[in-house]
PDB file of N, CA and C in Angstrom:
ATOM      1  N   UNK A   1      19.238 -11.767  29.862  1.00  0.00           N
ATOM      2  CA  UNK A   1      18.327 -12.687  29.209  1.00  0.00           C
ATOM      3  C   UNK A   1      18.197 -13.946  30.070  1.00  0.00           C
ATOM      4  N   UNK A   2      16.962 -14.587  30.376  1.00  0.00           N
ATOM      5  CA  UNK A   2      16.489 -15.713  31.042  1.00  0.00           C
ATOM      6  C   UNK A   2      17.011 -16.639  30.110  1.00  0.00           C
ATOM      7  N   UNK A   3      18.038 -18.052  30.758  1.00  0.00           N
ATOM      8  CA  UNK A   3      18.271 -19.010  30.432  1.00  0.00           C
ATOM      9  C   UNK A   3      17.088 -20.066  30.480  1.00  0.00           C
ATOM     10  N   UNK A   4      17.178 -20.086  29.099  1.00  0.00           N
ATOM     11  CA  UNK A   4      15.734 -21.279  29.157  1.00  0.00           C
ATOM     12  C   UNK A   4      16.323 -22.728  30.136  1.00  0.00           C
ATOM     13  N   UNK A   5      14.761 -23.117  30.852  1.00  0.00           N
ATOM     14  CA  UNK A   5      15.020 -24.499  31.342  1.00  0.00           C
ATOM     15  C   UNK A   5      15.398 -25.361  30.437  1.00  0.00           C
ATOM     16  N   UNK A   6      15.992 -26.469  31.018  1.00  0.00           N
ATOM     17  CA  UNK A   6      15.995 -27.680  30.137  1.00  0.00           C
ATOM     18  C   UNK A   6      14.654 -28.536  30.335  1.00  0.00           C
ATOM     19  N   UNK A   7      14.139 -28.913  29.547  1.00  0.00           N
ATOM     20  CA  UNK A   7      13.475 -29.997  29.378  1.00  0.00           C
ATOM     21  C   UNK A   7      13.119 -30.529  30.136  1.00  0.00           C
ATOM     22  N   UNK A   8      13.801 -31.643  30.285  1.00  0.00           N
ATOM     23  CA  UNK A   8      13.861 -32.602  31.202  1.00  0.00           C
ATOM     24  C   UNK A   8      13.498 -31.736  32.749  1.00  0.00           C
ATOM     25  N   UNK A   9      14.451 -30.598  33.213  1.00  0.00           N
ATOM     26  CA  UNK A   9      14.001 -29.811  34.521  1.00  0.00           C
ATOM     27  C   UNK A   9      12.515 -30.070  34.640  1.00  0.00           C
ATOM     28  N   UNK A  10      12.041 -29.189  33.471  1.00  0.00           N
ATOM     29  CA  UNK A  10      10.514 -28.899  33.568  1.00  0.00           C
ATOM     30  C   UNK A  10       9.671 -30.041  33.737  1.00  0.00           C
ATOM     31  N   UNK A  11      10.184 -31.284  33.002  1.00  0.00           N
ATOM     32  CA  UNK A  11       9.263 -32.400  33.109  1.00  0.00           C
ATOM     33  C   UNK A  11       9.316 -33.252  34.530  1.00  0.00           C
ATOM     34  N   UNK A  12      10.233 -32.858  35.156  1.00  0.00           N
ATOM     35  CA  UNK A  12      10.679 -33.920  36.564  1.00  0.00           C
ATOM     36  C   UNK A  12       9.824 -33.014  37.404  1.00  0.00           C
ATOM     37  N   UNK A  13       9.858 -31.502  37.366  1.00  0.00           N
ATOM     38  CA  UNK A  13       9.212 -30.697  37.927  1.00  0.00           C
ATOM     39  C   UNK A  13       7.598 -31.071  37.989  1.00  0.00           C
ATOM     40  N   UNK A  14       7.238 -31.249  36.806  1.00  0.00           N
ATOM     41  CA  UNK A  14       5.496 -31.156  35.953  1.00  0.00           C
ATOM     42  C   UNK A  14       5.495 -32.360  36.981  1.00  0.00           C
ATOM     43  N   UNK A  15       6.195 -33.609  36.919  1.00  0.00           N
ATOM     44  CA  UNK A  15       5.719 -34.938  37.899  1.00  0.00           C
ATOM     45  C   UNK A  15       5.572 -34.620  39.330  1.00  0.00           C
ATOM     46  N   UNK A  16       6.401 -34.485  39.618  1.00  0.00           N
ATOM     47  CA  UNK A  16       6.599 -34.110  41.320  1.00  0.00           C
ATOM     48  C   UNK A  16       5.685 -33.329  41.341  1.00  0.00           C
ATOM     49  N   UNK A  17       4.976 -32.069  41.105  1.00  0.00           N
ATOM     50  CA  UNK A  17       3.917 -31.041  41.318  1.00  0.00           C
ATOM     51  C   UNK A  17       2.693 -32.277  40.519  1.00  0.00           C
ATOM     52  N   UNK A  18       2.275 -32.785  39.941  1.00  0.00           N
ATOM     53  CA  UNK A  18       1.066 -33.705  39.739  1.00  0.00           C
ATOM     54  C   UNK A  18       1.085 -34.417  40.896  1.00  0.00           C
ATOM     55  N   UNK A  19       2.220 -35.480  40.978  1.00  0.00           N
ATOM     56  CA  UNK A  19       2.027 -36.391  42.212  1.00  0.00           C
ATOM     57  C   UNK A  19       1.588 -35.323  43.445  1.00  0.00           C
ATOM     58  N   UNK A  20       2.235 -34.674  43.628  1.00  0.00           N
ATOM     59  CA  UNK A  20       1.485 -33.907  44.890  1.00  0.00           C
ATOM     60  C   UNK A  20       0.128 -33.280  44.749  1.00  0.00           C
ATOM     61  N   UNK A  21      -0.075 -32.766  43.371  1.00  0.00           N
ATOM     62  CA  UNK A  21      -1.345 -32.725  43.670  1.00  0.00           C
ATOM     63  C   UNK A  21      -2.518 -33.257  43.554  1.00  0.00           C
ATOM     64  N   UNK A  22      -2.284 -34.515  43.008  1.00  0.00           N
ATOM     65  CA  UNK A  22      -2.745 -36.177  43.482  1.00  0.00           C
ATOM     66  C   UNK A  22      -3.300 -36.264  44.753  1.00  0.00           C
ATOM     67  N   UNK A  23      -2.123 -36.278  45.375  1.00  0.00           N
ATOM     68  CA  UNK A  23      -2.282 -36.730  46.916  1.00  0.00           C
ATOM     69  C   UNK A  23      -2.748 -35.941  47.432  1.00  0.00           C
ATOM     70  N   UNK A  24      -2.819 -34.513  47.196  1.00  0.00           N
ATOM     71  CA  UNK A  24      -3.648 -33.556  48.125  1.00  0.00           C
ATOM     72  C   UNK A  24      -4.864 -33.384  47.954  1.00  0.00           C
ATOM     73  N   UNK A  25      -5.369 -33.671  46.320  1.00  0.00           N
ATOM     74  CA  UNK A  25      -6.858 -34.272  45.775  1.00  0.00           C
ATOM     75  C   UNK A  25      -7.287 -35.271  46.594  1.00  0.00           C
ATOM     76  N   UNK A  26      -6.913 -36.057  46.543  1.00  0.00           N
ATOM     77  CA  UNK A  26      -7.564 -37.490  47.773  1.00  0.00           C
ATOM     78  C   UNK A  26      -7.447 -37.277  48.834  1.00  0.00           C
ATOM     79  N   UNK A  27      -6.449 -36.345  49.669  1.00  0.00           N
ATOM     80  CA  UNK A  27      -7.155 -36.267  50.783  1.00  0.00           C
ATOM     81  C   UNK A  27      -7.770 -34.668  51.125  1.00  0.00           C
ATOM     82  N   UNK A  28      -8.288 -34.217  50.420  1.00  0.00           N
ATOM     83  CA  UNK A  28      -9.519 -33.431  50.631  1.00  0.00           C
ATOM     84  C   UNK A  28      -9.206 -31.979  50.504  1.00  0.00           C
ATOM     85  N   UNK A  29      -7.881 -32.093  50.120  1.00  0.00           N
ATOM     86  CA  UNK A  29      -6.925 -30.652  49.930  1.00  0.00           C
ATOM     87  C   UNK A  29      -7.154 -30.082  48.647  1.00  0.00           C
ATOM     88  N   UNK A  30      -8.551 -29.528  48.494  1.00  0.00           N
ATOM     89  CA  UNK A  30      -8.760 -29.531  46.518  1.00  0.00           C
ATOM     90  C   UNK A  30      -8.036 -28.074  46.417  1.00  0.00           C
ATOM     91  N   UNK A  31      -7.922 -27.031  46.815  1.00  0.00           N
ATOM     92  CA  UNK A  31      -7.417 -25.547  46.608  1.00  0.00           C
ATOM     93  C   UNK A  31      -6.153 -26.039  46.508  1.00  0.00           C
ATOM     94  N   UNK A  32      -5.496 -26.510  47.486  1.00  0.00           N
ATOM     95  CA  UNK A  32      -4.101 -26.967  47.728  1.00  0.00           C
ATOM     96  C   UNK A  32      -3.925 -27.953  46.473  1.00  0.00           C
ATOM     97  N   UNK A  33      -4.448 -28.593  45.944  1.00  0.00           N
ATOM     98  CA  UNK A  33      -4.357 -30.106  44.832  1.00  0.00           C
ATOM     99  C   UNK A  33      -4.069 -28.683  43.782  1.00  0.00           C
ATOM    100  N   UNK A  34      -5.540 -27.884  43.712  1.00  0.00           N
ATOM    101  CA  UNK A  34      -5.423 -27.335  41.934  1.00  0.00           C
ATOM    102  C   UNK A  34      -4.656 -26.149  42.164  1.00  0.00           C
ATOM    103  N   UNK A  35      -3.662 -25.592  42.975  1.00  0.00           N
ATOM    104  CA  UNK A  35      -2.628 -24.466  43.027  1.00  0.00           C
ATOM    105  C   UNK A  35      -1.750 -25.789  42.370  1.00  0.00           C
ATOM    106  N   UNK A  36      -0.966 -26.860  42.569  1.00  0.00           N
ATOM    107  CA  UNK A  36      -0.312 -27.769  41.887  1.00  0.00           C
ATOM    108  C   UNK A  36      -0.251 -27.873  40.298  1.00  0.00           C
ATOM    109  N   UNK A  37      -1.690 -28.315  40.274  1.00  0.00           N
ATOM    110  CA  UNK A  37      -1.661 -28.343  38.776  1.00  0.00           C
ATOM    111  C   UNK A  37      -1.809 -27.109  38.210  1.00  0.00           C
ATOM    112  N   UNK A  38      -2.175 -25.808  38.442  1.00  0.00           N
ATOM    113  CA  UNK A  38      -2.105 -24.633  38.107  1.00  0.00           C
ATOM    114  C   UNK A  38      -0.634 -24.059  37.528  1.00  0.00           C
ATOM    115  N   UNK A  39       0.126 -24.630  38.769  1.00  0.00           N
ATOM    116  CA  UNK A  39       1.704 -24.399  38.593  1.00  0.00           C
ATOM    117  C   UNK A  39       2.133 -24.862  37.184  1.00  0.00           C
ATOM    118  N   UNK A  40       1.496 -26.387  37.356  1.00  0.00           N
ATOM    119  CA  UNK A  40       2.172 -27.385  35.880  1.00  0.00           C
ATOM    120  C   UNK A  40       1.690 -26.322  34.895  1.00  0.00           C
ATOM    121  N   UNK A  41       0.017 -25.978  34.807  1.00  0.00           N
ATOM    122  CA  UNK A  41      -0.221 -25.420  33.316  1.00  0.00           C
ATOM    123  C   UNK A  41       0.672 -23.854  32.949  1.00  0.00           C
ATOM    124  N   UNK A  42       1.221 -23.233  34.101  1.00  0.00           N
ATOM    125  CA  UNK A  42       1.620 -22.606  34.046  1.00  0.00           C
ATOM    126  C   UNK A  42       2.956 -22.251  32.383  1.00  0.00           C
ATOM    127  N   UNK A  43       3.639 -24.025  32.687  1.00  0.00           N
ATOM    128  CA  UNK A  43       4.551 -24.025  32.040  1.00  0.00           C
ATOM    129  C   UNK A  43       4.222 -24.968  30.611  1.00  0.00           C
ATOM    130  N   UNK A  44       3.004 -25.391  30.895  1.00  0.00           N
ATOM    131  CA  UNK A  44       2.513 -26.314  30.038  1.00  0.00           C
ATOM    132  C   UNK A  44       1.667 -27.083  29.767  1.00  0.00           C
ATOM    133  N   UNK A  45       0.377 -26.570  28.864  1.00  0.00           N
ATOM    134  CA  UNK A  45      -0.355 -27.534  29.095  1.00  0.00           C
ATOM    135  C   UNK A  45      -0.552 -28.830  28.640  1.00  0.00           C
ATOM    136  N   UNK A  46       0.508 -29.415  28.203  1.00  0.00           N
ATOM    137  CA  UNK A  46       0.848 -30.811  27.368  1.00  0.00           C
ATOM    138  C   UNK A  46       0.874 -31.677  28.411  1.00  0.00           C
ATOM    139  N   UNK A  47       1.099 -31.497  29.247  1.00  0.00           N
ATOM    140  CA  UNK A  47       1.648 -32.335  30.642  1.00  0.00           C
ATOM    141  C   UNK A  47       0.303 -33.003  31.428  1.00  0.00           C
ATOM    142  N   UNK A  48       0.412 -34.708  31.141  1.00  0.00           N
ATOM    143  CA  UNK A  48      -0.486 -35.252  30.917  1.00  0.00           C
ATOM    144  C   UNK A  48      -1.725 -34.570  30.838  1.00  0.00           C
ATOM    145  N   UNK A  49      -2.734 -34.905  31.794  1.00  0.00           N
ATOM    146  CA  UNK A  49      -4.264 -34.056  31.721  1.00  0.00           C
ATOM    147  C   UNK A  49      -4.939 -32.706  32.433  1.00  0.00           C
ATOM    148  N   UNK A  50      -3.440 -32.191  32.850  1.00  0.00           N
ATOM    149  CA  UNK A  50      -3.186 -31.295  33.649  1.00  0.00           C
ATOM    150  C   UNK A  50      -4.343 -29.791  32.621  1.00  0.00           C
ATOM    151  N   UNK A  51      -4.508 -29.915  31.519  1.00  0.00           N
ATOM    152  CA  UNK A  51      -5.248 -29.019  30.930  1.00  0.00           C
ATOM    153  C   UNK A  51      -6.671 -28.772  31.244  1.00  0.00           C
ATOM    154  N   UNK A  52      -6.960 -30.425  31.204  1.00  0.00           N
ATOM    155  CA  UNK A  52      -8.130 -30.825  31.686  1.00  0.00           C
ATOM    156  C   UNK A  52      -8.598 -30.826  33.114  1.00  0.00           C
ATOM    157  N   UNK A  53      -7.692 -30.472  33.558  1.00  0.00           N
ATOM    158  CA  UNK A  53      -7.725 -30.593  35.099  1.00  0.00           C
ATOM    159  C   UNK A  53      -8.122 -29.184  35.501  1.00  0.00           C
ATOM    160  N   UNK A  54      -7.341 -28.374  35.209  1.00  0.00           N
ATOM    161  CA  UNK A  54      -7.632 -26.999  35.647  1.00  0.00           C
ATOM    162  C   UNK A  54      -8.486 -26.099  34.712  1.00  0.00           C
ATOM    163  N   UNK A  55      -9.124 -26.509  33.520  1.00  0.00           N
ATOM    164  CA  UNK A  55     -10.218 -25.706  32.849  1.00  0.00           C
ATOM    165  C   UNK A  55     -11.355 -26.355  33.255  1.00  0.00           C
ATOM    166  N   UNK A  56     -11.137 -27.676  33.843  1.00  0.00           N
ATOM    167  CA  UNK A  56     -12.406 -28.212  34.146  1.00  0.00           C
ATOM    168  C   UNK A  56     -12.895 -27.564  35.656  1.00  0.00           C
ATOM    169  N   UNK A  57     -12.339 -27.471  36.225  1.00  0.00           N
ATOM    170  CA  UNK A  57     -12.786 -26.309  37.777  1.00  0.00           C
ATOM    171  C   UNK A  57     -13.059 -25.619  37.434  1.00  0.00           C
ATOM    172  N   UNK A  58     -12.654 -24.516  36.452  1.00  0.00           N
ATOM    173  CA  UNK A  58     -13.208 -23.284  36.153  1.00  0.00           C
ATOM    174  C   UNK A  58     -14.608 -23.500  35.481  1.00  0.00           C
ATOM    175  N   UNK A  59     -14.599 -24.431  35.132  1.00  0.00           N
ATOM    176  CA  UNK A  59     -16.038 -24.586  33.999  1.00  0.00           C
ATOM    177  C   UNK A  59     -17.199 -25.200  34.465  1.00  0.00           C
ATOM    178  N   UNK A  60     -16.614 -26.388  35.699  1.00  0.00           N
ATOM    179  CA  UNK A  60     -17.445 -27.433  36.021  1.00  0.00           C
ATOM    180  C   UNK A  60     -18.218 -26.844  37.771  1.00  0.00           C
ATOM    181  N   UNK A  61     -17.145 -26.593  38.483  1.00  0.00           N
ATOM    182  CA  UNK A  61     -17.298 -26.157  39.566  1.00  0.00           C
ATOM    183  C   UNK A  61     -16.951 -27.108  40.646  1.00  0.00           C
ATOM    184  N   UNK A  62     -16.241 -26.770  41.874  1.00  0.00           N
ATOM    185  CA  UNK A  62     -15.506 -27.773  42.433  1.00  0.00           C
ATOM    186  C   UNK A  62     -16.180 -29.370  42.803  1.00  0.00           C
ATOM    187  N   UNK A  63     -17.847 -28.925  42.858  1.00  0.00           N
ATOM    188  CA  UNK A  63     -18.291 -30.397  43.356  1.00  0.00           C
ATOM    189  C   UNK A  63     -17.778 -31.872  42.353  1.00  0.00           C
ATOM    190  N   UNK A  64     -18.497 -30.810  41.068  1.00  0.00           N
ATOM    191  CA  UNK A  64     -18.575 -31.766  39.836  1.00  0.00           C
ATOM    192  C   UNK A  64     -17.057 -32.179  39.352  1.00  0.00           C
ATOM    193  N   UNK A  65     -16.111 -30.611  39.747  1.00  0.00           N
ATOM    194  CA  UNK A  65     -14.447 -31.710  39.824  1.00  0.00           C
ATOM    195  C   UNK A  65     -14.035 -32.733  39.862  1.00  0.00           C
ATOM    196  N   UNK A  66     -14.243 -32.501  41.658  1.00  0.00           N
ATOM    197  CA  UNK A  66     -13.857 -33.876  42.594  1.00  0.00           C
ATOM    198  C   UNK A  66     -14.555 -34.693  41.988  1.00  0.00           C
ATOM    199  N   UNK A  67     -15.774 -34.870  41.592  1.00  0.00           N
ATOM    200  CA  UNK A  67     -16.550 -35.758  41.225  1.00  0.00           C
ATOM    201  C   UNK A  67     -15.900 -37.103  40.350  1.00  0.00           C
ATOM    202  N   UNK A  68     -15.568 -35.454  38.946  1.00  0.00           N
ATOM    203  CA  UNK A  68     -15.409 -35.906  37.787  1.00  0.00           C
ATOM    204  C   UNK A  68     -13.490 -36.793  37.911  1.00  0.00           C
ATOM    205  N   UNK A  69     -12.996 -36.130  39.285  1.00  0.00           N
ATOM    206  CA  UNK A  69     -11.377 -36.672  39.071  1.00  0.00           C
ATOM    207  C   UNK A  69     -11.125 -37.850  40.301  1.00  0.00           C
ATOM    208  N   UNK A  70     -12.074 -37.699  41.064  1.00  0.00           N
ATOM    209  CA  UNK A  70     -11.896 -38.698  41.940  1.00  0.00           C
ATOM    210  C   UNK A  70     -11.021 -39.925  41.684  1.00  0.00           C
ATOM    211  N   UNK A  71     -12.325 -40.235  40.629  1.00  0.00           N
ATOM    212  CA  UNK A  71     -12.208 -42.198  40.522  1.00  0.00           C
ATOM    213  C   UNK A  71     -10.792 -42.108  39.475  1.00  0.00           C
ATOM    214  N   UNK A  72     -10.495 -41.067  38.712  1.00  0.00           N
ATOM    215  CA  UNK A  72      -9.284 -40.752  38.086  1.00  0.00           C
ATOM    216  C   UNK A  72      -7.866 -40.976  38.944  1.00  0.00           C
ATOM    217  N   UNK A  73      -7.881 -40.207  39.764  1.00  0.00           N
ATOM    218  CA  UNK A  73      -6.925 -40.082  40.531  1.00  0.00           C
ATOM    219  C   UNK A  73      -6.375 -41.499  41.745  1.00  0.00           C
ATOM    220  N   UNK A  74      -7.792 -41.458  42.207  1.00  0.00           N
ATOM    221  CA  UNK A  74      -7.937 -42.902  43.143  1.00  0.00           C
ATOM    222  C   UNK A  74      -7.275 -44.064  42.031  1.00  0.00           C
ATOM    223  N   UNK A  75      -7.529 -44.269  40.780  1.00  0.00           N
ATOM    224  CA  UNK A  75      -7.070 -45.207  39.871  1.00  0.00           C
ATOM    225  C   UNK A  75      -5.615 -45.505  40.220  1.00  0.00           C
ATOM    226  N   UNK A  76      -5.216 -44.332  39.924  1.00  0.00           N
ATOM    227  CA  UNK A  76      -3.891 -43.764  39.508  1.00  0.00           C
ATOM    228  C   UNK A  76      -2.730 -44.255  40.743  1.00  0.00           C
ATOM    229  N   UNK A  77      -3.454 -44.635  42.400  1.00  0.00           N
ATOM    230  CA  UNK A  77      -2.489 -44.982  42.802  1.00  0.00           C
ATOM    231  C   UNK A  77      -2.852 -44.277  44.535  1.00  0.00           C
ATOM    232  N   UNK A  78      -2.804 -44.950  45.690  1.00  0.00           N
ATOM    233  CA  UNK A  78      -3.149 -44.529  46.667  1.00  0.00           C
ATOM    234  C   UNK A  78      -2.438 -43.208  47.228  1.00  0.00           C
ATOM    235  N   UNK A  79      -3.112 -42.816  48.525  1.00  0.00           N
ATOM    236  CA  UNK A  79      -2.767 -41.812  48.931  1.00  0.00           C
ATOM    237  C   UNK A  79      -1.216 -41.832  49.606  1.00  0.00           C
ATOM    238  N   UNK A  80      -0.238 -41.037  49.537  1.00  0.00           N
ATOM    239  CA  UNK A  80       1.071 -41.521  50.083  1.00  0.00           C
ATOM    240  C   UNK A  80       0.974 -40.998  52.068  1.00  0.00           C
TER     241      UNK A  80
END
């Protein structure tokens, strides 16, 4: 039987995989950005807007993405 994660694992995890795929969103890495957040919804889609993030590619289409997450992301904190 699979030992469930703890919590906390998953949530330090969910950050570190957003922040990276933050930074790979801004600089022009969008396949590489939404395999990231793909990962997060994997385990959860509670984890901030990570829901919104990856149904919106499927729905919107990558231009209107970037579009729509740009000024989101750019907010959120420069490129590292």
């Amino acid at each position: 039987m699979k030992k469930p994660e703890d919590f906390f694992a998953v949530e330090q995890r969910s950050y570190q995989l957003y922040e990276e795929g933050r930074k790979l969103f801004l600089q022009g890495k969008h396949e590489e950005a939404l395999d990231r957040f793909k990962r997060i919804y994997e385990d959860t889609t509670a984890f901030r807007d990570v829901a919104e993030i990856v149904e919106d590619y499927y729905a919107r289409g990558q231009d209107e993405w970037v579009a729509k997450f740009r000024p989101r992301f750019e907010s959120q904190g420069g490129v590292a």
